[in-house]
Protein backbone atom coordinates (compact mmCIF):
# COMPACT_ATOMS: atom_id res chain seq x y z
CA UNK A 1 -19.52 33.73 31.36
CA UNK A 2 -16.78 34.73 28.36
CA UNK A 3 -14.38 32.78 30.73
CA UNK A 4 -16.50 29.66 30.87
CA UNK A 5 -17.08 29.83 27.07
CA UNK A 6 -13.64 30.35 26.21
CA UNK A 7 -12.03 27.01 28.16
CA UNK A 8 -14.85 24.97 26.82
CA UNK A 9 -13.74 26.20 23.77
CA UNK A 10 -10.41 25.11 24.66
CA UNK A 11 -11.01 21.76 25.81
CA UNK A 12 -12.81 20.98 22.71
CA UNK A 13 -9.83 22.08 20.39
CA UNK A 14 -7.15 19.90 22.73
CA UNK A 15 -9.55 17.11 22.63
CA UNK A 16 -9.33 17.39 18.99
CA UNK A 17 -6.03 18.13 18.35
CA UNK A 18 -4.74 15.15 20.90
CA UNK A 19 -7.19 13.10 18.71
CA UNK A 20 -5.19 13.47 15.66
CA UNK A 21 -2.04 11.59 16.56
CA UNK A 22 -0.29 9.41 14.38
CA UNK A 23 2.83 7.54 13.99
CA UNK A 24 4.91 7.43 10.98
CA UNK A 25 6.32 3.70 9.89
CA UNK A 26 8.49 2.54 6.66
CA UNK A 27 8.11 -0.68 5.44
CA UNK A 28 10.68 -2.42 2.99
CA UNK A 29 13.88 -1.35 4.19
CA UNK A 30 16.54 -1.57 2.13
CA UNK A 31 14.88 -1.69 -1.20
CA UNK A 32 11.55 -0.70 -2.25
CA UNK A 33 10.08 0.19 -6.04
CA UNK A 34 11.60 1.34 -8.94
CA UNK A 35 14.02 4.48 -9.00
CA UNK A 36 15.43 6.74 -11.06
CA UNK A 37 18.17 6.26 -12.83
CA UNK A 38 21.52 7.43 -10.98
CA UNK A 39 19.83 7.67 -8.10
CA UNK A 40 20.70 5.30 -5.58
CA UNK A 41 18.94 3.33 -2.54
CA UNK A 42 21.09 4.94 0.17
CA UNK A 43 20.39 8.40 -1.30
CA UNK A 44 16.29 8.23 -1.09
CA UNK A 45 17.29 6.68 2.40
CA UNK A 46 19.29 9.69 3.08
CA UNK A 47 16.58 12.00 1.65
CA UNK A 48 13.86 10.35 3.85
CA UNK A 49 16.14 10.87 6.85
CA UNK A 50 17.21 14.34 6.12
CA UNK A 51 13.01 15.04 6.72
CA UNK A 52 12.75 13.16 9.87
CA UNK A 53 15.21 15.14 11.35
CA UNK A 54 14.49 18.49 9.76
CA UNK A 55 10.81 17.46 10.86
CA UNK A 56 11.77 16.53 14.59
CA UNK A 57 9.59 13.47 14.37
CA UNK A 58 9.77 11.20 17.40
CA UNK A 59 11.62 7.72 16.22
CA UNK A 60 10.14 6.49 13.20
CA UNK A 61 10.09 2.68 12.97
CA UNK A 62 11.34 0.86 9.63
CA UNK A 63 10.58 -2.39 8.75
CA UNK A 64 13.09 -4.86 6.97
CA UNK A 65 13.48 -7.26 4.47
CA UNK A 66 17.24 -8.84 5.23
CA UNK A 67 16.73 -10.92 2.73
CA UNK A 68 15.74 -8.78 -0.23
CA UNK A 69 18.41 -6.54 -2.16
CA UNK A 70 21.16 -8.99 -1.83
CA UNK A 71 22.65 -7.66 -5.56
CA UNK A 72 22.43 -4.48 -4.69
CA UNK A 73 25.77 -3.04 -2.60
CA UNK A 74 23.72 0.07 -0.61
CA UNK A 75 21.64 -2.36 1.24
CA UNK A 76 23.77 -2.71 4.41
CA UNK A 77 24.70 0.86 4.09
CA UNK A 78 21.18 1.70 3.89
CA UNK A 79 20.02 -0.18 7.34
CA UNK A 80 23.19 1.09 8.99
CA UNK A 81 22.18 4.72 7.74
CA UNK A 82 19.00 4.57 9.13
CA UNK A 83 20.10 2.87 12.47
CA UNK A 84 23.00 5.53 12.01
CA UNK A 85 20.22 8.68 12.35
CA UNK A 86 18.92 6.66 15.52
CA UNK A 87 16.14 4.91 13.95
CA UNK A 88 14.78 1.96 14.74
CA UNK A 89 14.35 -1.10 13.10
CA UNK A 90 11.39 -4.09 13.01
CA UNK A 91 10.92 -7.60 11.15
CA UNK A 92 8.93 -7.49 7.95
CA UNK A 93 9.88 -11.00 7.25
CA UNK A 94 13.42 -11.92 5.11
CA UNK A 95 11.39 -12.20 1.73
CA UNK A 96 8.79 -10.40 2.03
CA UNK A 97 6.65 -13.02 2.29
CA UNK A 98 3.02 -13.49 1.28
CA UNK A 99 1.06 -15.27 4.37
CA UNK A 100 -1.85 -16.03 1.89
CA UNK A 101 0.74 -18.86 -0.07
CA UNK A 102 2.73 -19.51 3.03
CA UNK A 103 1.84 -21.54 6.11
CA UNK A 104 2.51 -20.77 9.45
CA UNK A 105 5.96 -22.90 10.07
CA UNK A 106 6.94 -21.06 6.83
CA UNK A 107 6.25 -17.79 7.72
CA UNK A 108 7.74 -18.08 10.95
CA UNK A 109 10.58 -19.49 9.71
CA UNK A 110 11.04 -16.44 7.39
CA UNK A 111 10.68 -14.31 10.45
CA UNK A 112 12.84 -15.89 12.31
CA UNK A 113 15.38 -16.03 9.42
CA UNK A 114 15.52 -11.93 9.64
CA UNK A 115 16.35 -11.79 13.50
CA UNK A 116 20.58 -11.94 13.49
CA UNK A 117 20.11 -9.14 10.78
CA UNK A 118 17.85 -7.17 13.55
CA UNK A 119 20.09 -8.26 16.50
CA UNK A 120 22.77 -6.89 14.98
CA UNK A 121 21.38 -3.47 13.99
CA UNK A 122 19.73 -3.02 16.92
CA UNK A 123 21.70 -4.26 20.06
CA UNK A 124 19.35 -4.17 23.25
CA UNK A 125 16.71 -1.68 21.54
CA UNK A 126 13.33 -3.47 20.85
CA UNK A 127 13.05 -5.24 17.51
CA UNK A 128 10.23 -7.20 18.61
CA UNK A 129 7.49 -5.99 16.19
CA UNK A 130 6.40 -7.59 13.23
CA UNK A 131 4.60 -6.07 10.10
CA UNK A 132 2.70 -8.23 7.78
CA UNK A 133 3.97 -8.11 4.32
CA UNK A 134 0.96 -6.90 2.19
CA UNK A 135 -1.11 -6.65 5.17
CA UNK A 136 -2.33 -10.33 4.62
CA UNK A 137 -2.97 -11.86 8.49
CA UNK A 138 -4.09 -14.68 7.40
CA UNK A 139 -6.88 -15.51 4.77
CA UNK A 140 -8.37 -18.65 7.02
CA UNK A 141 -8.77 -17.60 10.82
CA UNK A 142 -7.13 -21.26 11.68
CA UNK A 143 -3.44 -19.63 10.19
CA UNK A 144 -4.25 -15.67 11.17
CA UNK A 145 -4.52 -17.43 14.95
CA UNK A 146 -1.47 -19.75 14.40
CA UNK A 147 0.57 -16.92 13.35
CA UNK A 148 -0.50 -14.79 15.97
CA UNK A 149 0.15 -17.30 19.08
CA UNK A 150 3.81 -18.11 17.05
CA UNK A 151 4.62 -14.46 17.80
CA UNK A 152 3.35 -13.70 20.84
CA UNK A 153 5.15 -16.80 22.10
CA UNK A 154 8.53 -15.01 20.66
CA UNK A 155 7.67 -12.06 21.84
CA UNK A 156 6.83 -10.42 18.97
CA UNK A 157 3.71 -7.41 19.15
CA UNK A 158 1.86 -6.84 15.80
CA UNK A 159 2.93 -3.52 14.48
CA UNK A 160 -0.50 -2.35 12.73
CA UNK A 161 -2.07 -0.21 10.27
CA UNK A 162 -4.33 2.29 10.62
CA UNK A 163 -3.89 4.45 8.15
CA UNK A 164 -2.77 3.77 4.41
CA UNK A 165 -2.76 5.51 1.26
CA UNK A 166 -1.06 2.79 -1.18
CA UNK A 167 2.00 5.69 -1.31
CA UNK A 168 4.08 2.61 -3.11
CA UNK A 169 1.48 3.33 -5.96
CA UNK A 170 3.37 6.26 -7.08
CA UNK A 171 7.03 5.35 -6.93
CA UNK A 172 6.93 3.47 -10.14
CA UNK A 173 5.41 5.75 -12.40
CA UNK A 174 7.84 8.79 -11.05
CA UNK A 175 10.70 6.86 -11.79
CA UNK A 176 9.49 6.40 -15.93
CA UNK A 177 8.63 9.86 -15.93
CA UNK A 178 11.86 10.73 -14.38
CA UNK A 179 13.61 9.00 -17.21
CA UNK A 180 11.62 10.56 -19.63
CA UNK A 181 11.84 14.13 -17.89
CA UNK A 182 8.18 14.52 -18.35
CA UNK A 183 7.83 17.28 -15.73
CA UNK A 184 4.39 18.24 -16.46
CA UNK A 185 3.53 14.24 -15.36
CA UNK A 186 5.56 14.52 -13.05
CA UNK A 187 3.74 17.48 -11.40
CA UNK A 188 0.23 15.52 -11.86
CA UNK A 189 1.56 12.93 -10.02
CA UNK A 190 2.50 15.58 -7.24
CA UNK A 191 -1.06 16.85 -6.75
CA UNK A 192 -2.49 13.28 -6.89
CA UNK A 193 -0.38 11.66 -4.47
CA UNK A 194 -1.47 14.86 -1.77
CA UNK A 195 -4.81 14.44 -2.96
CA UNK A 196 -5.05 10.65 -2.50
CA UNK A 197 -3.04 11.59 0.75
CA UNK A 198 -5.81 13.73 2.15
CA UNK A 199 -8.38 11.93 1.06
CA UNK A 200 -7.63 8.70 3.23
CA UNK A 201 -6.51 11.17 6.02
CA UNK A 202 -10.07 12.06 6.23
CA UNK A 203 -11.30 8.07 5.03
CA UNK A 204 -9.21 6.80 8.21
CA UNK A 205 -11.17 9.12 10.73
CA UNK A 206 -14.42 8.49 9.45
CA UNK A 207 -13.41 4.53 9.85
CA UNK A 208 -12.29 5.27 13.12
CA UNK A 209 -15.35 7.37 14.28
CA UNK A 210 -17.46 4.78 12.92
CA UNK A 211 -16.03 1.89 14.59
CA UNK A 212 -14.95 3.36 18.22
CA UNK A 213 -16.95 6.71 18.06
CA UNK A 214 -13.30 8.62 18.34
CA UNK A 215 -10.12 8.94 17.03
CA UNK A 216 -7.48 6.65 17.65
CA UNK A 217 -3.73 7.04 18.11
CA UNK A 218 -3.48 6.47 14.11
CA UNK A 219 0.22 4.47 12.35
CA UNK A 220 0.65 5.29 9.00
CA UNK A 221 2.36 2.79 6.51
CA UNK A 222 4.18 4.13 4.09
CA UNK A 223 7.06 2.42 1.89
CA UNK A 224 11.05 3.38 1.36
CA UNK A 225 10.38 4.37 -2.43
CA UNK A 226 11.96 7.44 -4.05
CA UNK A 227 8.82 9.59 -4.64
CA UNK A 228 7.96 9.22 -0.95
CA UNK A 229 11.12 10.57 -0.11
CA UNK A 230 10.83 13.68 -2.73
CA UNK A 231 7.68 14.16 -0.89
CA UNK A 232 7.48 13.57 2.44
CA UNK A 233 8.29 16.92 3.62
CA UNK A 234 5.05 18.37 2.09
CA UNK A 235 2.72 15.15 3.31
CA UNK A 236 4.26 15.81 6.93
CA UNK A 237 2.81 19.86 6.43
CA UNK A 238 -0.21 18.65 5.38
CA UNK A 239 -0.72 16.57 8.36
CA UNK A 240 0.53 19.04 10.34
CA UNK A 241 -2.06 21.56 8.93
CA UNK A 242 -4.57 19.21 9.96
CA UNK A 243 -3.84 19.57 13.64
CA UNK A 244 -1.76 15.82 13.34
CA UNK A 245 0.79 15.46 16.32
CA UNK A 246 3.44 13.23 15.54
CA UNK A 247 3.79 10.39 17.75
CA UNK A 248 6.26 6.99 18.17
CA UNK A 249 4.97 3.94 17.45
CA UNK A 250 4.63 2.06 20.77
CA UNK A 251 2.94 4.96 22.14
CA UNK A 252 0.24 4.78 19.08
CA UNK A 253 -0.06 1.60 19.84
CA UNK A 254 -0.68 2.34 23.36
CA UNK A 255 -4.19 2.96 22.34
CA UNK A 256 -6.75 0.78 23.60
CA UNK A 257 -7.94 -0.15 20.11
CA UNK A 258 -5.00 -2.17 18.84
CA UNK A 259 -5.73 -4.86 21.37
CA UNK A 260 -8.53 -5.71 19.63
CA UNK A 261 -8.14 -8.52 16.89
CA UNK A 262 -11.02 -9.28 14.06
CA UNK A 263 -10.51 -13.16 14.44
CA UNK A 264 -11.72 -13.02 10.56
CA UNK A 265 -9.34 -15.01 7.54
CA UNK A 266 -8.99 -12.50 4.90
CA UNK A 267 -7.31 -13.17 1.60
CA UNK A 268 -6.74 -9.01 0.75
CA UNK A 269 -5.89 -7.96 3.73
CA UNK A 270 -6.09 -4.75 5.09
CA UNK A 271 -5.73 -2.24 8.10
CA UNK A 272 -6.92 -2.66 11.15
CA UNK A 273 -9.92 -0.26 10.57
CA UNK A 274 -10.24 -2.20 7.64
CA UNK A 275 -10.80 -5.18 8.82
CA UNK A 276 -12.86 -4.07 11.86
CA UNK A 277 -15.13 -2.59 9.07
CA UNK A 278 -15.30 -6.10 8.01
CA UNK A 279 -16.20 -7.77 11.16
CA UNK A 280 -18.63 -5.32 11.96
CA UNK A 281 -20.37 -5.16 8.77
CA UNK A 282 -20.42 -1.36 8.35
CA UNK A 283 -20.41 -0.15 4.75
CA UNK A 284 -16.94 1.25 3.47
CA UNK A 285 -16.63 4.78 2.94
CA UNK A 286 -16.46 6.31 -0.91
CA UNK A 287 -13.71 6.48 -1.88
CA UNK A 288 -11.31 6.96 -5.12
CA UNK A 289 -7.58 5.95 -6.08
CA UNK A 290 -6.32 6.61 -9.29
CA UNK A 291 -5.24 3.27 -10.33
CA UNK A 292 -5.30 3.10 -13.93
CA UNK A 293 -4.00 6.84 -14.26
CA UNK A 294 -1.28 5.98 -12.16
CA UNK A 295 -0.63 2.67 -14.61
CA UNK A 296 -1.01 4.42 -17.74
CA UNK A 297 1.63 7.44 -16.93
CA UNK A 298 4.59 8.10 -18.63
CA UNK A 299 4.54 4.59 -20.78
């Protein structure tokens, strides 16, 4: 009887533990946010790398901007780095573009504009996935559907989001406190980005429970910005602690959930979850950011 309790015991914890898997992307590759002065773009690129590899992660994708950090001379050095550390690379449009003010033949144009760039990085590894800047799909369904038969006609799969945290949030505020050397604001801004962290950790699983009764294979987005790097090691633990096992980003998207598609124009935005939420009517989970406090520091 022990026996029989003890492996149902054990098929419950592997069910939850294989559960919590979840791919870790980078959008805005090569320049992201604010920094600190004397520290450079290749250095938080190094940083962020350093933790991948101390962290065995499976290949992380990052997403770039070809276009964007023209002036500044670590950008090539900073895609090379990370295709350097065997990293892949996927479109994120040249600019950066907004699909809200754009329409279709623009955007696609700007994605197309990005592809020698990739080519070139990335030889005969896939660079066929494409992250929406700002998470805006389209705000009328007649351009979210336009976009979306442009890339599947180029071969392009949709790299989404299902779990996000607005980590850019904190990136400019470290780098004014940094130049003030306010370390006490500095730590608050420590505890609040794990807080925040945690919190939508547990936000994304309730989404996901309450739209397919499960967890999915979760894909973080999280942004090339100098306080991620400074902290990524201790958001990896924290996932970890939560019984999190790190996954790539094809195989997250293996899950049976990213084939579906909301078919809903929407102006903000917003993860797949999100936007399923949406669809489905189902009231959004509380939840709390600290916007203004993260605004008002270190002015």
């Amino acid at each position: 009887m022990k026996s029989i309790v003890l492996v149902s015991a054990l098929m419950a914890f592997s069910a939850v533990a294989s559960g919590q898997q979840m791919a870790i992307t980078f959008d805005d590759l090569p320049v992201h946010g604010a920094r600190p002065q004397g520290e450079t773009r290749l250095e938080i690129i190094q940083s962020i790398l350093e933790t991948l590899k101390d962290e065995r992660l499976p290949p992380v994708y990052g997403f770039i901007n070809g276009g964007r950090g023209a002036e500044d001379p670590d950008s090539l050095s900073v895609l090379r780095a990370w295709r350097k550390a065997g990293q892949p690379l996927g479109n994120h449009t040249w600019m950066h573009l907004d699909l809200n003010k754009e329409t279709p033949e623009e955007f696609a144009a700007d994605v197309l504009k990005n592809e020698p760039l990739l080519g070139t990085l990335m030889g005969k590894t896939d660079w066929h996935w494409l992250r929406y800047p700002y998470l805006h799909e389209g705000d009328t369904v007649e351009k979210r559907r336009a976009v979306r038969a442009w890339l599947s006609a180029h071969s392009y799969k949709i790299a989404e989001v299902s779990m996000d945290f607005e980590d850019y949030l904190w990136n400019e505020p470290y780098a004014r406190c940094m130049a003030k050397h306010d370390s006490a604001s500095i730590a608050k801004l420590h505890d609040s980005y794990l807080a925040v962290a945690e919190q939508y950790y547990g936000v994304s699983r309730e989404l996901s429970q309450l739209v397919y009764g499960r967890d999915l294979k979760y894909v973080l987005l999280m942004h090339v910005g100098a306080f991620d790097a400074r902290m990524l090691p201790e958001l990896l633990a924290m996932y970890r602690s939560k019984g999190v096992r790190f996954v790539g980003l094809p195989e997250a998207m293996s899950d049976r959930a990213y084939q579906d598609d909301p078919d809903i124009g929407e102006a903000t935005g917003g993860t797949l979850l999100e936007l399923m939420m949406q669809k489905k009517k189902i009231k959004f989970p509380e939840n709390t950011k600290p916007y203004k406090e993260l605004e008002a520091m270190c002015r």
